[in-house]
C-alpha atoms as a PDB file:
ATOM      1  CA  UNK A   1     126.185 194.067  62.275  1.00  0.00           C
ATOM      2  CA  UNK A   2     128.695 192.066  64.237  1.00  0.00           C
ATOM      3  CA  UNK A   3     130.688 191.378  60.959  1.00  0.00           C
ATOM      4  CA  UNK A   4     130.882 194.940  59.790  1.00  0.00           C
ATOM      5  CA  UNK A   5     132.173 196.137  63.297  1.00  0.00           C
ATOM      6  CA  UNK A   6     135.124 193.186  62.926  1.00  0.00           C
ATOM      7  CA  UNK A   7     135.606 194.662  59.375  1.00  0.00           C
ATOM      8  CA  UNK A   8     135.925 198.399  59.858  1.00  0.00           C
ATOM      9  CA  UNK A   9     138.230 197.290  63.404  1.00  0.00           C
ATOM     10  CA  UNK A  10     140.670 195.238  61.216  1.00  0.00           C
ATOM     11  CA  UNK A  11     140.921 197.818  58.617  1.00  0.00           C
ATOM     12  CA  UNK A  12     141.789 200.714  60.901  1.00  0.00           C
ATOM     13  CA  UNK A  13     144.119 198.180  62.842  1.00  0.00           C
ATOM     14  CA  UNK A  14     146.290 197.474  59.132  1.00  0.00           C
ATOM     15  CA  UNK A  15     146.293 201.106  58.698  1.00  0.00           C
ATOM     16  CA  UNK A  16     147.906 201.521  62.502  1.00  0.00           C
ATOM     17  CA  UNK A  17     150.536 202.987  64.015  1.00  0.00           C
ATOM     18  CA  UNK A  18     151.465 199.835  65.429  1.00  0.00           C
ATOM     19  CA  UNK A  19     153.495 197.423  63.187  1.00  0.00           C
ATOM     20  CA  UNK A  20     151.869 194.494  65.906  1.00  0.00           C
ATOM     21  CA  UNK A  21     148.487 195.997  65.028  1.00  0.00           C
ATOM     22  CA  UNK A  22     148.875 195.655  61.489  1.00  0.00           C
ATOM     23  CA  UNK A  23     150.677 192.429  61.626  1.00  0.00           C
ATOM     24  CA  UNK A  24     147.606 191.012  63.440  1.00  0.00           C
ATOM     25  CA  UNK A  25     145.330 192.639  60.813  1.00  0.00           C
ATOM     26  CA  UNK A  26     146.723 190.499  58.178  1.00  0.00           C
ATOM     27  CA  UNK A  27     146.403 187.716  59.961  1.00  0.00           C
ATOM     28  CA  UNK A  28     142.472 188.092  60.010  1.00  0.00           C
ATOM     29  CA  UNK A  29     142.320 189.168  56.710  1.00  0.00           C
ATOM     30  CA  UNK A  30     144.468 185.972  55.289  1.00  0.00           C
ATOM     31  CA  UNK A  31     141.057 183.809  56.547  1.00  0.00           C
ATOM     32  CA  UNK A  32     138.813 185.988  54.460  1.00  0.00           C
ATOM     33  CA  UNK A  33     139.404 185.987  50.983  1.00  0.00           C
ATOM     34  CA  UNK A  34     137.156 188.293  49.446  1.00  0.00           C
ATOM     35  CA  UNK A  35     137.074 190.907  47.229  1.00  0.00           C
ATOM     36  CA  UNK A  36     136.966 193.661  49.611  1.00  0.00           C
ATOM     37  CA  UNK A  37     140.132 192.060  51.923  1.00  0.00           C
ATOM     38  CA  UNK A  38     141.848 191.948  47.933  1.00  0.00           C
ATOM     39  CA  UNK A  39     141.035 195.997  47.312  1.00  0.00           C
ATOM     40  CA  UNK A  40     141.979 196.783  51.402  1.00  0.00           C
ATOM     41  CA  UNK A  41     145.568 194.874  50.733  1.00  0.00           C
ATOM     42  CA  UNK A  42     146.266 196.770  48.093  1.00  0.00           C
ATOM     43  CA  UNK A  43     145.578 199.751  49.317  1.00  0.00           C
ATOM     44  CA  UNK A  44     147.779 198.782  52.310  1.00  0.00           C
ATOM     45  CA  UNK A  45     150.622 197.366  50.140  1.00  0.00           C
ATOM     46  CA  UNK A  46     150.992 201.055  48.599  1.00  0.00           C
ATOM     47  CA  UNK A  47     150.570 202.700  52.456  1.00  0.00           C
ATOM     48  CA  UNK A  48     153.066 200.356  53.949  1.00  0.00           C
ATOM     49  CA  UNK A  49     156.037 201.699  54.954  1.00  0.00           C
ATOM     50  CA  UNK A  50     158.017 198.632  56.153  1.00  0.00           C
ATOM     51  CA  UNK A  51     159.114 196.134  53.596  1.00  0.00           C
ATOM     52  CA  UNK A  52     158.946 192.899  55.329  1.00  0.00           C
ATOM     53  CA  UNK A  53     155.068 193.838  55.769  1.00  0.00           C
ATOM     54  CA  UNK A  54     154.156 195.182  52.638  1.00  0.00           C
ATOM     55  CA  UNK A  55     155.764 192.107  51.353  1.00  0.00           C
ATOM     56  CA  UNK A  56     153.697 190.142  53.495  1.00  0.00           C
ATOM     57  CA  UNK A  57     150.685 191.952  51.796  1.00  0.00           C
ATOM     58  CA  UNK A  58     151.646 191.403  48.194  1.00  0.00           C
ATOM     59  CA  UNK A  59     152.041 187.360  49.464  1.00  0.00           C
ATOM     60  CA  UNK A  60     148.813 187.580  50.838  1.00  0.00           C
ATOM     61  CA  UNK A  61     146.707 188.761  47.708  1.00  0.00           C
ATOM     62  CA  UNK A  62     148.431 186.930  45.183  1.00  0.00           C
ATOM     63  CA  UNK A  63     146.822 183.729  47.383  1.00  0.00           C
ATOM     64  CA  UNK A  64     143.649 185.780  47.734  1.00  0.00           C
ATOM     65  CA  UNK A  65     143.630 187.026  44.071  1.00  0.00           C
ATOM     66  CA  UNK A  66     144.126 182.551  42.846  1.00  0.00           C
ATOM     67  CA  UNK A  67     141.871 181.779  45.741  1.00  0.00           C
ATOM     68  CA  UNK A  68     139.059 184.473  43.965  1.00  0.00           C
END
């Protein structure tokens, strides 16, 4: 129960307003590689409007897409 609440939080958070939001968002997502956090980051990577943080996101599932 506990995990899905921390799941659903950090998705709405890399979907937020706030570039600090979304910045910490990948940070929690970078610990969990899993198929899920891979299908969320792309999702974000096409949503993301600044480049250094969609960049960010592509980094982050090509480790997550080895790692799986």
């Amino acid at each position: 129960l506990v995990w899905t609440h921390l799941q659903r939080q950090y998705r709405r958070d890399l979907f937020s307003k706030s570039p600090l939001r979304r910045v910490a968002a990948l940070g929690y997502l970078r610990a969990r590689p899993t198929v899920n956090t891979a299908q969320i980051l792309r999702e974000y990577i096409a949503w993301e409007p600044r480049a250094v943080l969609r960049q960010r996101g592509a980094h982050m599932l090509k480790r997550i897409e080895a790692t799986l």
